[in-house]
Structure formats: C-alpha cells, structure tokens
N, C-alpha and C. Protein backbone atom coordinates (compact mmCIF):
# COMPACT_ATOMS: atom_id res chain seq x y z
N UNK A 1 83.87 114.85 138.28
CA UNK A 1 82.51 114.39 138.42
C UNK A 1 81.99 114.68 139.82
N UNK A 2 83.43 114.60 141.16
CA UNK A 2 82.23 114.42 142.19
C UNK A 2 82.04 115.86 142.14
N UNK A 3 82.82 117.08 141.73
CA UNK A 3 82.73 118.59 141.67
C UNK A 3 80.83 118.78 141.23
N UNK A 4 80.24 117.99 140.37
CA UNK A 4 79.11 118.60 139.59
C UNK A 4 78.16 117.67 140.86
N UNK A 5 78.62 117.02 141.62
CA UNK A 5 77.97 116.42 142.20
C UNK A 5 77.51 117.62 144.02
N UNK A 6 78.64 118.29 143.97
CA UNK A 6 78.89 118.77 144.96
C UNK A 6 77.89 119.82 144.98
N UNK A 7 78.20 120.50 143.65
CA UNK A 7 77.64 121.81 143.66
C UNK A 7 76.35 121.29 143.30
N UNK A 8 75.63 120.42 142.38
CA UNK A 8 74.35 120.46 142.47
C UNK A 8 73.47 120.02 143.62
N UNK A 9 74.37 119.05 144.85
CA UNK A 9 73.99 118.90 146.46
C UNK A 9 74.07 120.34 146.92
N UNK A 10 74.61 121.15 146.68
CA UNK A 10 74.65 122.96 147.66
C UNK A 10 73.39 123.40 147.07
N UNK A 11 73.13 123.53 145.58
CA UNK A 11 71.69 124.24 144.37
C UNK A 11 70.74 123.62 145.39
N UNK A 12 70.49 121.90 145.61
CA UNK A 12 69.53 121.33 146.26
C UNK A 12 68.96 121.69 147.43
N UNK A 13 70.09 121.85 148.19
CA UNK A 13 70.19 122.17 149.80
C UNK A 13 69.67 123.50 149.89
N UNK A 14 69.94 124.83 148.74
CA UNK A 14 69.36 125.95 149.24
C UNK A 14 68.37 126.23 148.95
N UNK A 15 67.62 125.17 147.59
CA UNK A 15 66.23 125.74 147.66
C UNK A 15 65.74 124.69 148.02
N UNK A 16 66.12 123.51 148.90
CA UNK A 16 64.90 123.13 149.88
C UNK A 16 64.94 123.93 151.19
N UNK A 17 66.47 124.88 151.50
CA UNK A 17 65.97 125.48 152.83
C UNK A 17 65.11 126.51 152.14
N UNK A 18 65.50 127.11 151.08
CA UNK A 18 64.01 128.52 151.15
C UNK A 18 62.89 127.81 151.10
N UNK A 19 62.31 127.00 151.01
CA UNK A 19 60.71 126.17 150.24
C UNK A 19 60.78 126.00 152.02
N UNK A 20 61.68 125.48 152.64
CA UNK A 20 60.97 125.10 154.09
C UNK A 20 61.01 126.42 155.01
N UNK A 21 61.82 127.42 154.63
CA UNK A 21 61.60 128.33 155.80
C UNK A 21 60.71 129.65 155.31
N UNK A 22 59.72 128.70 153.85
CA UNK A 22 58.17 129.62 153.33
C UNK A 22 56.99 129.10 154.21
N UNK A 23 57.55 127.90 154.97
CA UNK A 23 56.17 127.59 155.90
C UNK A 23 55.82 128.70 157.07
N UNK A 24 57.07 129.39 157.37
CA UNK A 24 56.76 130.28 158.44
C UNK A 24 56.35 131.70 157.99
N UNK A 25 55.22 132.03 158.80
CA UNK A 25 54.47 132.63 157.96
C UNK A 25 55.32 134.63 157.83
N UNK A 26 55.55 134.57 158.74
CA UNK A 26 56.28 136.17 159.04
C UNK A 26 57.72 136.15 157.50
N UNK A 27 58.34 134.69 157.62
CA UNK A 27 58.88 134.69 156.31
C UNK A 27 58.62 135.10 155.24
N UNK A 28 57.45 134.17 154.98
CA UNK A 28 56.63 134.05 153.87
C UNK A 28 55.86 135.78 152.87
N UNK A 29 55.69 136.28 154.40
CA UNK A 29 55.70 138.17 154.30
C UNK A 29 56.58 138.72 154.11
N UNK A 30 57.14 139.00 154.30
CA UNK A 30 58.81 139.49 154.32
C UNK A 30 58.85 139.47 152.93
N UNK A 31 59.34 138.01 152.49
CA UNK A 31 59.97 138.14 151.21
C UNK A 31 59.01 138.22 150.10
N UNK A 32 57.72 138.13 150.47
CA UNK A 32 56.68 138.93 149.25
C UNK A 32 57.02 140.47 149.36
N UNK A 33 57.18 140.97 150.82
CA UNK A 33 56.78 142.25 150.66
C UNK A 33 58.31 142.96 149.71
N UNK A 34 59.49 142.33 150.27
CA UNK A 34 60.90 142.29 149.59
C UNK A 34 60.52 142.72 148.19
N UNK A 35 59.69 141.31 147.60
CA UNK A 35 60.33 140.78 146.38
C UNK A 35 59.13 141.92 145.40
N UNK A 36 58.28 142.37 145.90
CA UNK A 36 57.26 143.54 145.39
C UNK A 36 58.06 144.83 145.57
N UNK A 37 59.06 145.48 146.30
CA UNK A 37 59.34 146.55 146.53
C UNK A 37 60.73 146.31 145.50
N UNK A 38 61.05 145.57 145.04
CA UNK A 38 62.24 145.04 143.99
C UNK A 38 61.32 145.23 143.08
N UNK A 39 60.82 144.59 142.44
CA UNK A 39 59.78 144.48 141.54
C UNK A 39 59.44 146.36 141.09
N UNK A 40 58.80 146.51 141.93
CA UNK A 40 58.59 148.21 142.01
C UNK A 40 59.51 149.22 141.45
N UNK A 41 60.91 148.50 142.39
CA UNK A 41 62.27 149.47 141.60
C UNK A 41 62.64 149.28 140.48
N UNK A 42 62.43 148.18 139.91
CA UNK A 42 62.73 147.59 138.47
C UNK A 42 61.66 148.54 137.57
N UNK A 43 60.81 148.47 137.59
CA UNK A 43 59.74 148.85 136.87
C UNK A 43 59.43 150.51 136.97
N UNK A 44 60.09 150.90 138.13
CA UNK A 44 60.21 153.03 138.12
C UNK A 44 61.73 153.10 137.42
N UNK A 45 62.45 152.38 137.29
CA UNK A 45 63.62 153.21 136.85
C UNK A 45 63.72 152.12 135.27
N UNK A 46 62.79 151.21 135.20
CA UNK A 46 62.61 151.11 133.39
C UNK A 46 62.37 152.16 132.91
N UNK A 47 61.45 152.48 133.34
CA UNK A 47 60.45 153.92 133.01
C UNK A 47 61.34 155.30 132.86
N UNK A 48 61.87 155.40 134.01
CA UNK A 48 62.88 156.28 134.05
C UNK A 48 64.33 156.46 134.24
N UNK A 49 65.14 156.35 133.21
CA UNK A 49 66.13 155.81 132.81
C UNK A 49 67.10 156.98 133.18
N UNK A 50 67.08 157.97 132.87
CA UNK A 50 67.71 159.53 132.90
C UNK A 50 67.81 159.19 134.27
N UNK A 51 66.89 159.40 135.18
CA UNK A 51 67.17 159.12 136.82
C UNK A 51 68.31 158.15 137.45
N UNK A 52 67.59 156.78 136.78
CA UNK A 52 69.07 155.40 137.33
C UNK A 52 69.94 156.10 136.90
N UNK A 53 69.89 156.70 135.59
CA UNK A 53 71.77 156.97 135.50
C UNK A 53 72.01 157.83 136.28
N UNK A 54 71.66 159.27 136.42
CA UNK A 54 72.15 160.05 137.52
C UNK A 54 72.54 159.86 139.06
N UNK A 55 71.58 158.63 139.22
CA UNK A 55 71.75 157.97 140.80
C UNK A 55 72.70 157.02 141.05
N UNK A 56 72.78 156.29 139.94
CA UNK A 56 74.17 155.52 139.60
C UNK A 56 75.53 156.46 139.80
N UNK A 57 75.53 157.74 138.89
CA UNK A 57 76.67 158.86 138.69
C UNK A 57 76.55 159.33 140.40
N UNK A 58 75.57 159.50 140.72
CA UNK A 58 75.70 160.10 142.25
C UNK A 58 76.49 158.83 143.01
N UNK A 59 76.14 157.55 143.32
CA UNK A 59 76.78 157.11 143.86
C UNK A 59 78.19 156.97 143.46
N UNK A 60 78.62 156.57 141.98
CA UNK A 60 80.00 156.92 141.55
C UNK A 60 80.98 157.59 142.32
N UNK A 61 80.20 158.86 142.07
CA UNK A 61 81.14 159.84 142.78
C UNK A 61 80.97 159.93 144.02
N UNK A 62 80.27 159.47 144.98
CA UNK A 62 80.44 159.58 146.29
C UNK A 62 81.40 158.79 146.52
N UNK A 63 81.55 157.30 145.91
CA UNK A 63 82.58 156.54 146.01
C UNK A 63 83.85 157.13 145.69
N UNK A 64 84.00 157.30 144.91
CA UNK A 64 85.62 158.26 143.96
C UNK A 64 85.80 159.47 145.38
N UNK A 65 84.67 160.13 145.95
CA UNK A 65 85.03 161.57 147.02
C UNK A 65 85.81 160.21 147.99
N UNK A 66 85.05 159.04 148.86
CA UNK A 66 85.21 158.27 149.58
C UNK A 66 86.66 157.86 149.65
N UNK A 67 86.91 157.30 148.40
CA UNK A 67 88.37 156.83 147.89
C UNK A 67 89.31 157.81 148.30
N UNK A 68 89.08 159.11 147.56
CA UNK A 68 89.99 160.41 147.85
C UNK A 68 90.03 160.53 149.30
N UNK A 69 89.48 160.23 150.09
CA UNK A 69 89.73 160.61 151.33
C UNK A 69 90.19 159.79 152.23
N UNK A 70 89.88 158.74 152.38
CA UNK A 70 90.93 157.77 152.67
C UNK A 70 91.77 157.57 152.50
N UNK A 71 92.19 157.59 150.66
CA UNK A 71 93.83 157.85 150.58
C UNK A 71 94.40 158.84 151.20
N UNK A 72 93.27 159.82 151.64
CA UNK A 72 94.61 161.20 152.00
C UNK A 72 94.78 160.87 153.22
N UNK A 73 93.18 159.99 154.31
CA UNK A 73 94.00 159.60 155.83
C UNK A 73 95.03 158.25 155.44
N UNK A 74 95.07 157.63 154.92
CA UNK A 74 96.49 156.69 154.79
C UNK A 74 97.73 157.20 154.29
N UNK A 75 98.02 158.48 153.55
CA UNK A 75 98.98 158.89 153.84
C UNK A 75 99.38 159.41 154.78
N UNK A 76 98.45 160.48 155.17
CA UNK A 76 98.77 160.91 156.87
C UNK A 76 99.03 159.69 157.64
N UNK A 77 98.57 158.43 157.86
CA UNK A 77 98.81 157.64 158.69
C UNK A 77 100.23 157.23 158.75
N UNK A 78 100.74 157.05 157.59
CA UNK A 78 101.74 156.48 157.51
C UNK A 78 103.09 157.53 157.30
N UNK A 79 102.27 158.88 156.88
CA UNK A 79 103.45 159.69 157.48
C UNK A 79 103.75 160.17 158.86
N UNK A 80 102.76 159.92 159.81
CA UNK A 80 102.63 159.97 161.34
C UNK A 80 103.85 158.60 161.50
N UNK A 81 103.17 158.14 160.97
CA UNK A 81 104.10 156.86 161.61
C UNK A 81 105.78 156.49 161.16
N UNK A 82 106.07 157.18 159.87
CA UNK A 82 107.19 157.93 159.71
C UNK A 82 107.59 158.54 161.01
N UNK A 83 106.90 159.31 161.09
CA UNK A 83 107.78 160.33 162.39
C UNK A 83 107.58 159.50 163.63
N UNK A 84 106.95 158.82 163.87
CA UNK A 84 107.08 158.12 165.26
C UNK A 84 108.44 157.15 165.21
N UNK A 85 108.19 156.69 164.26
CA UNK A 85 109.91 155.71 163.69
C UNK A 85 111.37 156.96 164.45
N UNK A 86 110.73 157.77 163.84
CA UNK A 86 112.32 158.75 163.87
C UNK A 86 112.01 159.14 166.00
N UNK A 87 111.46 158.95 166.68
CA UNK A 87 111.64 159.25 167.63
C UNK A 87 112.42 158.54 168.64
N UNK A 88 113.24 157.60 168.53
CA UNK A 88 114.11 156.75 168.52
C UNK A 88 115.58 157.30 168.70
N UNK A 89 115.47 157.52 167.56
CA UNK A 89 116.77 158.28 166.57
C UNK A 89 116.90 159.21 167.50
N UNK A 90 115.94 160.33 167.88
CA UNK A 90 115.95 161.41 168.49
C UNK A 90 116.54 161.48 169.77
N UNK A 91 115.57 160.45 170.33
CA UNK A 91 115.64 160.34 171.67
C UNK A 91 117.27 160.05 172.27
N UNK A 92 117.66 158.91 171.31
CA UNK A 92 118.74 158.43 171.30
C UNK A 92 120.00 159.76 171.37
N UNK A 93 120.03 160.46 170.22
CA UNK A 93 120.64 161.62 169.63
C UNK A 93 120.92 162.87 171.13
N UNK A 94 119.34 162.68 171.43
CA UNK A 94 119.64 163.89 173.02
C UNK A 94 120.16 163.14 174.19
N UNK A 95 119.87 161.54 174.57
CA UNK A 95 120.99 161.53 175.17
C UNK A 95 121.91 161.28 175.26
N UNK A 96 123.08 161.21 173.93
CA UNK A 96 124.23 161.52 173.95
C UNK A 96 124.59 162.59 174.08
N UNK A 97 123.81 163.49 173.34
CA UNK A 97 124.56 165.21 173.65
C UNK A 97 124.88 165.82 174.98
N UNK A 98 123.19 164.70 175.73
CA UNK A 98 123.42 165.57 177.34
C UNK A 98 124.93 165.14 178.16
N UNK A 99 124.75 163.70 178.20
CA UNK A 99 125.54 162.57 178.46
C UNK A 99 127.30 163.36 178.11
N UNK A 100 127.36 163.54 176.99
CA UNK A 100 128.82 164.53 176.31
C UNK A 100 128.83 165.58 177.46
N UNK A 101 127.74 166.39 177.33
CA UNK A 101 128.01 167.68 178.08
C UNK A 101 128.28 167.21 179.46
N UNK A 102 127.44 166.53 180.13
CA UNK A 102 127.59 166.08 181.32
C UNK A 102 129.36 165.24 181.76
N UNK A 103 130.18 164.66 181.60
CA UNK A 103 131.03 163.60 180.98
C UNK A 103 131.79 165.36 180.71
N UNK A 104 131.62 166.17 179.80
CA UNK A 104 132.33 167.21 179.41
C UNK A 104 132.44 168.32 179.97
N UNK A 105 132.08 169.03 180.78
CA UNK A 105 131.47 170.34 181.40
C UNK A 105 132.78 171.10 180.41
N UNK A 106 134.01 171.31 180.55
CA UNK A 106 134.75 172.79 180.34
C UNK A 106 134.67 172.58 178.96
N UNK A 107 133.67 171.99 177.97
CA UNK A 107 133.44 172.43 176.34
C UNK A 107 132.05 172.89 176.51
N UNK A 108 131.52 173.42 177.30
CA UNK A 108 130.26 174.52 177.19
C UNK A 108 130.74 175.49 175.59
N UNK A 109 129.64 175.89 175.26
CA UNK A 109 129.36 176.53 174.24
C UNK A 109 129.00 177.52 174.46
C-alpha cells in the first residue's frame, strides 16, 4: 500500500513541477515550440511512411556499422594488452640470458 502511495506522491510532484515552471514565460515557449515541432514529425512521417522506415533502416545500420567497430577496437584492445602482459615474461627471459652469459663468458656461441 505505502508503494501506490509513493508512486502516486512522485505522478503528483511532477506535474505540479511542470504546471509551476509554465509560469515562466521563456518555458512556457520552449515547450509549445517543442511540442509543435513533435507534433509536425508525427504528422510528416504519418503521411509518409516509406521514408520513417528507411530512416529508421538508416539508423539501424549505422548502429550495427557502430557495433562492428567497436568490437573490432575491443579486440585490438585487449589483444594489445595481451602483449603488454607478456612483456614481463620477456623482460625477465633477457635478463637471465645476459646475466648466464655474463656469470658464463667461455660458453660464447
């Protein structure tokens, strides 16, 4: 119960802040001019339907190119970072060899 109480105090609270921040008048413009240029888009792509879908399909696929390419820098990332792991190993690896040779001189190669 207090759940339906909660959420219908948040419903209350946000449309008395929009009703009070319609007294200011630059607001009050705004979201006419908003709610007409919505209005506008609704009513050109009722009309023209063939279009929303293609603009819809355009964004699609910009998303899907977007996706593809990011996955390909997160593999690179993480195969960079593969190899930074192994530089360790490496580092480690050359100086024992020098360290041997040095410690060894008459097993020159």
């Amino acid at each position: 119960m207090s759940e339906s109480k909660l959420l219908k105090s948040i419903v209350v609270g946000a449309v008395s802040g929009a009703i009070i921040s319609m007294f200011d008048r630059k607001t009050r413009e705004h979201a006419i001019e908003t709610t007409k240029k919505v209005k506008n888009t609704f009513v050109y792509y009722a009309k023209n339907r063939e279009e929303l879908q293609q603009f819809i399909e355009q964004k699609v696929e910009e998303a899907q190119e977007l996706y593809d390419d990011l996955s390909g820098n997160i593999n690179t990332i993480v195969s960079k970072l593969n190899e930074v792991k192994e530089i360790p190993n490496t580092i480690q690896s050359m100086v024992k060899d020098t360290k041997d040779v040095i410690s060894n001189p008459s097993s020159k190669e």
